[in-house]
N, C-alpha and C. Protein backbone atom coordinates (compact mmCIF):
# COMPACT_ATOMS: atom_id res chain seq x y z
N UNK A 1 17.51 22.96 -2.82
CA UNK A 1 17.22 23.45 -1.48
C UNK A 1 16.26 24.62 -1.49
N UNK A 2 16.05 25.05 -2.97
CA UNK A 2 15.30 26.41 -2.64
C UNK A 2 13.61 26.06 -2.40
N UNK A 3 13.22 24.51 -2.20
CA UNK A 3 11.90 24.39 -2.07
C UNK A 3 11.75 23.97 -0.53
N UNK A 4 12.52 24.43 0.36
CA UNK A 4 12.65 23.59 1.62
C UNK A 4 12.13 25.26 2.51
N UNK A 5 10.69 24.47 2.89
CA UNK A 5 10.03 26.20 3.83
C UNK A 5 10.28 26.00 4.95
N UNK A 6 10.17 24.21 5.70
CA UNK A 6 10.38 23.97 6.96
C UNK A 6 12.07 23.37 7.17
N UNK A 7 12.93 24.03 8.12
CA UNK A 7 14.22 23.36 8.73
C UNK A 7 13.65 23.21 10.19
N UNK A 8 14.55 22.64 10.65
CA UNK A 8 14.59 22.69 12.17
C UNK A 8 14.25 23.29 12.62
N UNK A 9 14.42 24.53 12.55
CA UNK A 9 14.15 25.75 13.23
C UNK A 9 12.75 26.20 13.32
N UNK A 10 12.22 25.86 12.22
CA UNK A 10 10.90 26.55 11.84
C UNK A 10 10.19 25.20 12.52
N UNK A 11 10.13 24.62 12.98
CA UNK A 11 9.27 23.27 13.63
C UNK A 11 9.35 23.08 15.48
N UNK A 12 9.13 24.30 15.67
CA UNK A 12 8.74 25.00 17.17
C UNK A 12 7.66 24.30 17.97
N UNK A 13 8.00 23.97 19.21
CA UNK A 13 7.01 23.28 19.93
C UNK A 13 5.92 24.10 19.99
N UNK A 14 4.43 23.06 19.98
CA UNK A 14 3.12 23.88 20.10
C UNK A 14 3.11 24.30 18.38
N UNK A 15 3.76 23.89 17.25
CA UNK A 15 3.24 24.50 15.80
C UNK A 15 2.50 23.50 15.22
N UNK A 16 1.24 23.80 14.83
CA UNK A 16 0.29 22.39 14.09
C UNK A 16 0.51 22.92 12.60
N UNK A 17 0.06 21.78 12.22
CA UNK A 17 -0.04 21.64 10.41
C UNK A 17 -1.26 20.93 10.72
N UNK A 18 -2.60 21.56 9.86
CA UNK A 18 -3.46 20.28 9.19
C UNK A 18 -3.37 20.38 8.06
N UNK A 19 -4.12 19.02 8.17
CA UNK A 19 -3.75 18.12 6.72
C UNK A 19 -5.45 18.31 6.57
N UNK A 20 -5.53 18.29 4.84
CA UNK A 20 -6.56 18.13 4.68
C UNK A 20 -7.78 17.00 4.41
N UNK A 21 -8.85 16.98 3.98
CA UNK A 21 -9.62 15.86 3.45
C UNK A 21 -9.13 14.74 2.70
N UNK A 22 -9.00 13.48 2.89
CA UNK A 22 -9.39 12.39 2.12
C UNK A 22 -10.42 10.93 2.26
N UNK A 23 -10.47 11.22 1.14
CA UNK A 23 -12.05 9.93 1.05
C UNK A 23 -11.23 8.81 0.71
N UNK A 24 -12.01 7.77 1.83
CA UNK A 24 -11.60 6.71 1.52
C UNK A 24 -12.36 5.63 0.80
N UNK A 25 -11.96 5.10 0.10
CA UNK A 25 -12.69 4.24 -1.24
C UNK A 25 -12.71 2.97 -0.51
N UNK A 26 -14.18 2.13 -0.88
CA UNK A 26 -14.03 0.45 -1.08
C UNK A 26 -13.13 0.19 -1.55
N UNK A 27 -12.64 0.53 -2.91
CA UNK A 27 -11.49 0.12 -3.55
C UNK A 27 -10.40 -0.05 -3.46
N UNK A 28 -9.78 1.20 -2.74
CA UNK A 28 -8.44 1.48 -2.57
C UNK A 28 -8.43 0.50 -0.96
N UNK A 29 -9.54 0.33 -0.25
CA UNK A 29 -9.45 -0.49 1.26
C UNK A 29 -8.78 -2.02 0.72
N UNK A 30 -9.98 -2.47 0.00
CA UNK A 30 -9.55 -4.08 -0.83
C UNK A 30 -8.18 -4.32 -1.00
N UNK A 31 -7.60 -2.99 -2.02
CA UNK A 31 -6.32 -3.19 -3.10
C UNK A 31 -5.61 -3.22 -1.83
N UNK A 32 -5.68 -2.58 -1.08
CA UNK A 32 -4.23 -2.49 -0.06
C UNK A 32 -4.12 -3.94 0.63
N UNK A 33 -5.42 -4.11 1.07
CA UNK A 33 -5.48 -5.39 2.16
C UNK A 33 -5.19 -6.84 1.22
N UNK A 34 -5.51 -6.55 -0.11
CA UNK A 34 -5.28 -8.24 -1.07
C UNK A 34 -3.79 -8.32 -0.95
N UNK A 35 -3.07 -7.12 -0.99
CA UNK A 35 -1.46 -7.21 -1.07
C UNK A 35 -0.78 -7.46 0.54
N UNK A 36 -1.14 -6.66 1.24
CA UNK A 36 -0.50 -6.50 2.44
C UNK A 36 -1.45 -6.79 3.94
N UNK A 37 -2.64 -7.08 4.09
CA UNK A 37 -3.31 -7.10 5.08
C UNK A 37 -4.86 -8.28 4.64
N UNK A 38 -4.49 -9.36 4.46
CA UNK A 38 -5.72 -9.92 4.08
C UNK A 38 -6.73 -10.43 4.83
N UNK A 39 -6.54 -9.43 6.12
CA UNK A 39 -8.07 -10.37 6.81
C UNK A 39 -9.32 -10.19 6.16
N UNK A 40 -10.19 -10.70 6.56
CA UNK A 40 -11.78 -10.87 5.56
C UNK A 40 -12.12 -9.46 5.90
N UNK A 41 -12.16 -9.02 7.20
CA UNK A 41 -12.60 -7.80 7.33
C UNK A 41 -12.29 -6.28 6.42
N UNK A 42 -11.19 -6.66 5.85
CA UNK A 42 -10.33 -5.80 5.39
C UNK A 42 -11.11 -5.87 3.45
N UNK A 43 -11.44 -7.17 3.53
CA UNK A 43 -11.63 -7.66 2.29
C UNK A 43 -13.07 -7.56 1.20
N UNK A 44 -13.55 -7.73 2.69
CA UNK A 44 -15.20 -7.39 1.66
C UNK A 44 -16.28 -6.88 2.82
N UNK A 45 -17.55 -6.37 2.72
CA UNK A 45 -18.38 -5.54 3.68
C UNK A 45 -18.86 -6.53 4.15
N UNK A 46 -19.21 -7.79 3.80
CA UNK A 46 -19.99 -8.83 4.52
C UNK A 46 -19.40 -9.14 5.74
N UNK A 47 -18.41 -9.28 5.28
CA UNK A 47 -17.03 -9.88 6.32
C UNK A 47 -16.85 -9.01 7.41
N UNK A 48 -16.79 -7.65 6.99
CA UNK A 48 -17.05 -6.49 8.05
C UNK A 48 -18.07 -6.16 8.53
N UNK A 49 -18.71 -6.39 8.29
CA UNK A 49 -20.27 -6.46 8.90
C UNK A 49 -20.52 -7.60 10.12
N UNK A 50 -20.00 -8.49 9.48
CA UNK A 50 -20.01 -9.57 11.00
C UNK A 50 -19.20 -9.97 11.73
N UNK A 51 -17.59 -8.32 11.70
CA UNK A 51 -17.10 -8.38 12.37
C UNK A 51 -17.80 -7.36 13.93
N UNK A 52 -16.44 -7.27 14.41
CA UNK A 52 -16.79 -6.01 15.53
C UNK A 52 -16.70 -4.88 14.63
N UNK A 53 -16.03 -4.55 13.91
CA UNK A 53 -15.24 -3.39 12.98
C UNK A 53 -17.18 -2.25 12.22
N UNK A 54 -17.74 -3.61 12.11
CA UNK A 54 -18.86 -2.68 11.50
C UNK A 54 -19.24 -2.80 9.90
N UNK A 55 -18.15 -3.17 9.30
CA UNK A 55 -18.20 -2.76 8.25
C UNK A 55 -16.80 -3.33 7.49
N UNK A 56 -16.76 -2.98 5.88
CA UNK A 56 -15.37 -2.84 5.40
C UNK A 56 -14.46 -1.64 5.67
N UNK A 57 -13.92 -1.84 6.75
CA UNK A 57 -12.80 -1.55 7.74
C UNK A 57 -11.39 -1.35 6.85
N UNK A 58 -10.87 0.21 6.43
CA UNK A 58 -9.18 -0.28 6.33
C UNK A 58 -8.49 -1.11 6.99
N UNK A 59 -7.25 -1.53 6.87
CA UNK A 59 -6.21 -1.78 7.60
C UNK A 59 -5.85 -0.70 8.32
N UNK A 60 -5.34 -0.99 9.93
CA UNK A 60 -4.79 -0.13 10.58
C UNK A 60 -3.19 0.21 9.57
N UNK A 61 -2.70 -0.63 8.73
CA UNK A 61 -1.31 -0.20 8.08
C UNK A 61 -1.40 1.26 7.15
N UNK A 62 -2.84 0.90 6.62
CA UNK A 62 -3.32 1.16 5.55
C UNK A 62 -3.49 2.79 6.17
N UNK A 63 -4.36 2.89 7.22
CA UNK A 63 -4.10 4.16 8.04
C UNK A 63 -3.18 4.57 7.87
N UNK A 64 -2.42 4.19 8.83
CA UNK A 64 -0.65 4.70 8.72
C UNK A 64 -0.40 4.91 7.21
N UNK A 65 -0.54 4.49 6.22
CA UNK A 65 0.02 4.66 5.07
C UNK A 65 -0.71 6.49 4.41
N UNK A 66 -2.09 6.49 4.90
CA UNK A 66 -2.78 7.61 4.45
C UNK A 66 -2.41 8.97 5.59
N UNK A 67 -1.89 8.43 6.29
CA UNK A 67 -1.53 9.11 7.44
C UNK A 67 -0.06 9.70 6.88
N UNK A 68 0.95 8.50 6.51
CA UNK A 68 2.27 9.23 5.70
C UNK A 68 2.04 10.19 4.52
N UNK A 69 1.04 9.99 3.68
CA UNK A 69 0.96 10.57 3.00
C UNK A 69 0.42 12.40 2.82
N UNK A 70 -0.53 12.26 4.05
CA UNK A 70 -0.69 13.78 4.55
C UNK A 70 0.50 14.23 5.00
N UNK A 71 0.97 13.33 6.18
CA UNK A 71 2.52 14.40 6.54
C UNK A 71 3.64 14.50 5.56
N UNK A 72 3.44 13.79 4.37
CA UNK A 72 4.34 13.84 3.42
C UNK A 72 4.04 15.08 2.47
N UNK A 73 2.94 15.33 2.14
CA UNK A 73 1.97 16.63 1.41
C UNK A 73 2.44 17.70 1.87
N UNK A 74 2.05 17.72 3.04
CA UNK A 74 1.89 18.71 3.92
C UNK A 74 3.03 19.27 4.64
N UNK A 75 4.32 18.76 5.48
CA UNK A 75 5.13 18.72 5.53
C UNK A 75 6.67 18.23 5.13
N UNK A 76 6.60 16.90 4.84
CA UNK A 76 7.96 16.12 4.33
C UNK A 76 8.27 16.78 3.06
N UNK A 77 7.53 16.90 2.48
CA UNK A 77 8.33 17.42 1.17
C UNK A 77 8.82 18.77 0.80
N UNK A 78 8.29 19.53 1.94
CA UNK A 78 8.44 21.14 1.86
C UNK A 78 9.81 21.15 2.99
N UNK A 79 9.87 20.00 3.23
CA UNK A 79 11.41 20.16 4.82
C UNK A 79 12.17 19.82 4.31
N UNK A 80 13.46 20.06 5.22
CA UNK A 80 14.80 19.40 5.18
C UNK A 80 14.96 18.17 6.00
N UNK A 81 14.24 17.12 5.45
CA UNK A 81 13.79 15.78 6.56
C UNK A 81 15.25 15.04 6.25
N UNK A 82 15.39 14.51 7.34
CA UNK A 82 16.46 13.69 7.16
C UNK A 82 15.87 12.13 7.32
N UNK A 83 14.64 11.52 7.59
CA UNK A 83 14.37 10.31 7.59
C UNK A 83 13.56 10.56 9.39
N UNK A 84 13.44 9.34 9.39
CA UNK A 84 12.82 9.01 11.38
C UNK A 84 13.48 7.90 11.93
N UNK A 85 14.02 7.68 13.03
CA UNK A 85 14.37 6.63 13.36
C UNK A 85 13.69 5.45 14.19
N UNK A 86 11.86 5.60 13.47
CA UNK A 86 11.05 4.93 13.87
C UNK A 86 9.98 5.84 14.56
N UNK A 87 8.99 4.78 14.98
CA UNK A 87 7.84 5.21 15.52
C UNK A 87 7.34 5.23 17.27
N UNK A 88 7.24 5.78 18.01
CA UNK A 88 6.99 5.45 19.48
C UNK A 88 5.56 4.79 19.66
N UNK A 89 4.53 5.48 19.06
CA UNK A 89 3.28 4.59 19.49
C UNK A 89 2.36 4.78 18.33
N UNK A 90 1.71 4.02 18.16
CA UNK A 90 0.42 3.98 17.01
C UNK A 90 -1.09 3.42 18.20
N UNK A 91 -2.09 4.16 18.10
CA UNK A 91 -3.35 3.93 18.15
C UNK A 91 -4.38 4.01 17.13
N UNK A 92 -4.78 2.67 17.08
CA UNK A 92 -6.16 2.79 16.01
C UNK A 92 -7.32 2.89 17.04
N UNK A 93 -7.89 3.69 17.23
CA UNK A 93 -9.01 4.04 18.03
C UNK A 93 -10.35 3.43 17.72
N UNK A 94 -10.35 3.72 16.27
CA UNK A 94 -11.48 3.76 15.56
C UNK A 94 -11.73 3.20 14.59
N UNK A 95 -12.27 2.07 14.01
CA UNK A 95 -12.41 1.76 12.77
C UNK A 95 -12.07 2.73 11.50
N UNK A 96 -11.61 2.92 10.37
CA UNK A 96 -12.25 3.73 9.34
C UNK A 96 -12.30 2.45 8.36
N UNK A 97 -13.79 3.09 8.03
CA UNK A 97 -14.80 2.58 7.03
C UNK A 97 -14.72 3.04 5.58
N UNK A 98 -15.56 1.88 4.94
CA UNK A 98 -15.54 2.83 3.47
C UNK A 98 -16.06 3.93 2.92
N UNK A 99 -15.88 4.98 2.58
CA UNK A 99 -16.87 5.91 2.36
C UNK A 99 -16.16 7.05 3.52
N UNK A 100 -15.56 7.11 4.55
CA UNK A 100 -15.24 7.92 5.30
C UNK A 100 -14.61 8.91 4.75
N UNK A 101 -14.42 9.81 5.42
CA UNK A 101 -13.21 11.28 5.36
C UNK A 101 -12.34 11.41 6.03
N UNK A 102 -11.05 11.10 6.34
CA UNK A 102 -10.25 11.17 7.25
C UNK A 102 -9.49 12.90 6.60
N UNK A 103 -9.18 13.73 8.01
CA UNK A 103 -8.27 14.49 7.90
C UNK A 103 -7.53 14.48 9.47
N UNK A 104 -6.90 15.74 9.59
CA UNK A 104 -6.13 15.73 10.77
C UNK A 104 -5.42 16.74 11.02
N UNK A 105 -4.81 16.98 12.27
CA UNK A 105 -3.17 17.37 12.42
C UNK A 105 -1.96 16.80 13.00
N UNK A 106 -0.75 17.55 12.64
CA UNK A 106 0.32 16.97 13.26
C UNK A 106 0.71 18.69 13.85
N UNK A 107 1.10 18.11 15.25
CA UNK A 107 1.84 19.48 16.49
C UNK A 107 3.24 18.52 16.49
N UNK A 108 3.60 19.88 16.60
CA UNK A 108 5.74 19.67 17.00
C UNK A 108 5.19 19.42 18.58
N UNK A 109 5.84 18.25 19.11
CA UNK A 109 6.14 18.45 21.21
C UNK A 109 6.86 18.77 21.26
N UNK A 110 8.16 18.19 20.49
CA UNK A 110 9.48 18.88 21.30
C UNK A 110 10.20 18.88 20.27
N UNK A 111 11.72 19.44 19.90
CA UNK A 111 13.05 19.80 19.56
C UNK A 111 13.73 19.61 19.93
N UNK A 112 15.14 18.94 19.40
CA UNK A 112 16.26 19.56 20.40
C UNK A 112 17.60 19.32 19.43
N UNK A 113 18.29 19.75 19.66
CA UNK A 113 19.80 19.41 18.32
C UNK A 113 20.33 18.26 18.55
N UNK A 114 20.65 17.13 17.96
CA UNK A 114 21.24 16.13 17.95
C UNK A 114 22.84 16.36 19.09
N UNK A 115 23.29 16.11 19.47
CA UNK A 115 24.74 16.59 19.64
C UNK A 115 25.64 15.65 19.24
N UNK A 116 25.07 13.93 18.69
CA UNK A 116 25.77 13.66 17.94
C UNK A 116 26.28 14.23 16.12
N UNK A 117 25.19 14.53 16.03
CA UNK A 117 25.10 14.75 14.43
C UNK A 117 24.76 16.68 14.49
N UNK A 118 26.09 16.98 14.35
CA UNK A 118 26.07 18.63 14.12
C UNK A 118 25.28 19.06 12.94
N UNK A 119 23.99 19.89 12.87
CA UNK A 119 23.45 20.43 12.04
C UNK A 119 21.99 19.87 11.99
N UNK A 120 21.79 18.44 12.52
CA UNK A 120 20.49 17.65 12.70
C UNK A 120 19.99 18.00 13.70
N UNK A 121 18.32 18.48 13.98
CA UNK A 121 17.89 18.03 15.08
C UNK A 121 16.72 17.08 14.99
N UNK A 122 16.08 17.03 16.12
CA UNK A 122 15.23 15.97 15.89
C UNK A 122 13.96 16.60 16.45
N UNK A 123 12.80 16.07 15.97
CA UNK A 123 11.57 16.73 15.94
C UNK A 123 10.30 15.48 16.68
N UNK A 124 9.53 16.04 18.07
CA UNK A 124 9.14 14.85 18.28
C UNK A 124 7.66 15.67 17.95
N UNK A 125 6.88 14.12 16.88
CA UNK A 125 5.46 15.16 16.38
C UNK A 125 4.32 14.18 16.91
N UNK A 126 3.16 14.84 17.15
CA UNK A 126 1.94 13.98 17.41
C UNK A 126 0.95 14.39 15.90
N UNK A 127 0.39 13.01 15.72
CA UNK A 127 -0.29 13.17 14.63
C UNK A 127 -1.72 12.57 15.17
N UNK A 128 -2.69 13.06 14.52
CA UNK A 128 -3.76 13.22 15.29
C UNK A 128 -4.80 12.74 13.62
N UNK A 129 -5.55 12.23 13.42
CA UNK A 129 -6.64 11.30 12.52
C UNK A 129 -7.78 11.37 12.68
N UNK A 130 -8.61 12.36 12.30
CA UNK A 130 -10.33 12.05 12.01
C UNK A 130 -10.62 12.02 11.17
N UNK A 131 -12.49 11.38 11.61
CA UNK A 131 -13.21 11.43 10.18
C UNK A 131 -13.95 12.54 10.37
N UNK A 132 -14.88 12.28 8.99
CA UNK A 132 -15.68 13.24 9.35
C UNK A 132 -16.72 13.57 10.03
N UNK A 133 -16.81 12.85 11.11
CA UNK A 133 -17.87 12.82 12.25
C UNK A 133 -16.92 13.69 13.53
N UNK A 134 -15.55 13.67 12.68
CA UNK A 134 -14.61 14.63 14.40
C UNK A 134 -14.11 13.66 15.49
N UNK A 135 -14.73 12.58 15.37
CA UNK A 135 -13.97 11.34 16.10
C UNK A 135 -12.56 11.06 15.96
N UNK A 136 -11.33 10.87 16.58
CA UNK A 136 -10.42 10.12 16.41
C UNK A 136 -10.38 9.22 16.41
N UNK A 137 -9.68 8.24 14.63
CA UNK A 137 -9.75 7.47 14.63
C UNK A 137 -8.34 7.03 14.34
N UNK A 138 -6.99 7.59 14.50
CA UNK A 138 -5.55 7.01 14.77
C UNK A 138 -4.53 8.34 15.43
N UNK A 139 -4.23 8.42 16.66
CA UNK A 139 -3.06 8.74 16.53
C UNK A 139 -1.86 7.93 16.67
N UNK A 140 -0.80 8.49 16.09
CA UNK A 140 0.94 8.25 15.85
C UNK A 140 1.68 9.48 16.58
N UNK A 141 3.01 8.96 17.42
CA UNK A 141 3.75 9.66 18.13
C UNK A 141 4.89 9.19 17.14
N UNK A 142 6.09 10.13 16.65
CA UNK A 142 7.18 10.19 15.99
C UNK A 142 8.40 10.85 16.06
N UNK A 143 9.61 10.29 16.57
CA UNK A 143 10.38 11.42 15.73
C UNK A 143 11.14 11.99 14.52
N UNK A 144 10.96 12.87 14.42
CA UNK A 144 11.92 12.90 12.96
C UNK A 144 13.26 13.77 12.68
N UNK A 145 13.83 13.07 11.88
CA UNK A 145 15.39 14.28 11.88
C UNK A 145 15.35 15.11 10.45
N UNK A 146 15.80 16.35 11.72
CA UNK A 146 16.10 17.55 10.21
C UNK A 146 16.85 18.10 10.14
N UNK A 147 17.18 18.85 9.27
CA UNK A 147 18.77 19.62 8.98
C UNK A 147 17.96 20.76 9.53
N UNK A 148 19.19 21.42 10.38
CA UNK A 148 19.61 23.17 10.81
C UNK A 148 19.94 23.78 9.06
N UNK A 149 19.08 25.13 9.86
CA UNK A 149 19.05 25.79 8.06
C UNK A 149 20.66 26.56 8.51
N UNK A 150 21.50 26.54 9.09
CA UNK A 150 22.64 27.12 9.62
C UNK A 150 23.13 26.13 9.38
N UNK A 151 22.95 24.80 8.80
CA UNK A 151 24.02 23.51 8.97
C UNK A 151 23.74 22.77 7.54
N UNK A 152 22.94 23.82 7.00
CA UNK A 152 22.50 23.68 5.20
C UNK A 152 23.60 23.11 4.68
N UNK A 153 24.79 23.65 4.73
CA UNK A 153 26.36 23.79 3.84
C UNK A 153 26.85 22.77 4.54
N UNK A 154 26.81 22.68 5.54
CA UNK A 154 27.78 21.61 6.17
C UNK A 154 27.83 20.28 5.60
């Protein structure tokens, strides 16, 4: 517990976290989409090229996946997360391409204590996705549950 900076408490409506830079590879676009997302677009630049997309296009999953991984960096692993009990909305706005920069933030909206589960509250966050042109290209609405640093022991 002694690596835990964010509890409940500390995840106050109106508090942002950004996340920083990542480049996104041809490579790593392909590998994801051969396993889990195989449209052509996803698959090779030709294919994306004569889509609407522009280009070799991630997967919107694939987003989300680079998207967990900043709030996981950046926040999940420094909290007392108790898990999410899902997602409220996902927008892919924007293509991301190969070669891009995606960074971002995530803001707390709201708080409030579970009153089923003494010591949990729940955290509702907006996560916010650009490249490096400053465009949004995904947000995600979430909530997530965390332990009360007063409900540590419990």
């Amino acid at each position: 517990m002694s690596d835990i900076r964010y509890w409940y408490e500390d995840l106050t409506p109106g508090r942002v976290f950004r996340h920083g830079d990542r480049k996104v590879t041809a490579e790593e676009i392909i590998r994801f989409a051969q396993e889990f997302d195989p449209q052509p677009f996803h698959l090779s630049e030709e294919a994306g090229k004569a889509s609407i997309l522009g280009g070799l296009s991630a997967s919107g999953w694939h987003t989300c996946s680079m998207t967990m991984r900043m709030y996981y960096d950046n926040i999940l692993r420094w909290s007392s997360s108790e898990g999410a009990p899902g997602i409220d909305t996902i927008e892919w706005r924007k293509p991301v391409l190969a070669g891009d920069t995606l960074s971002g933030e995530t803001k707390v909206i709201e708080a409030r204590a579970l009153n089923s589960r003494p010591g949990i509250g729940i955290v509702r966050l907006h996560h916010t996705i650009i490249n490096q042109n400053g465009e949004t290209v995904m947000f995600m609405d979430n909530p997530g549950m965390f332990r009360m640093r007063l409900g540590a022991d419990a």
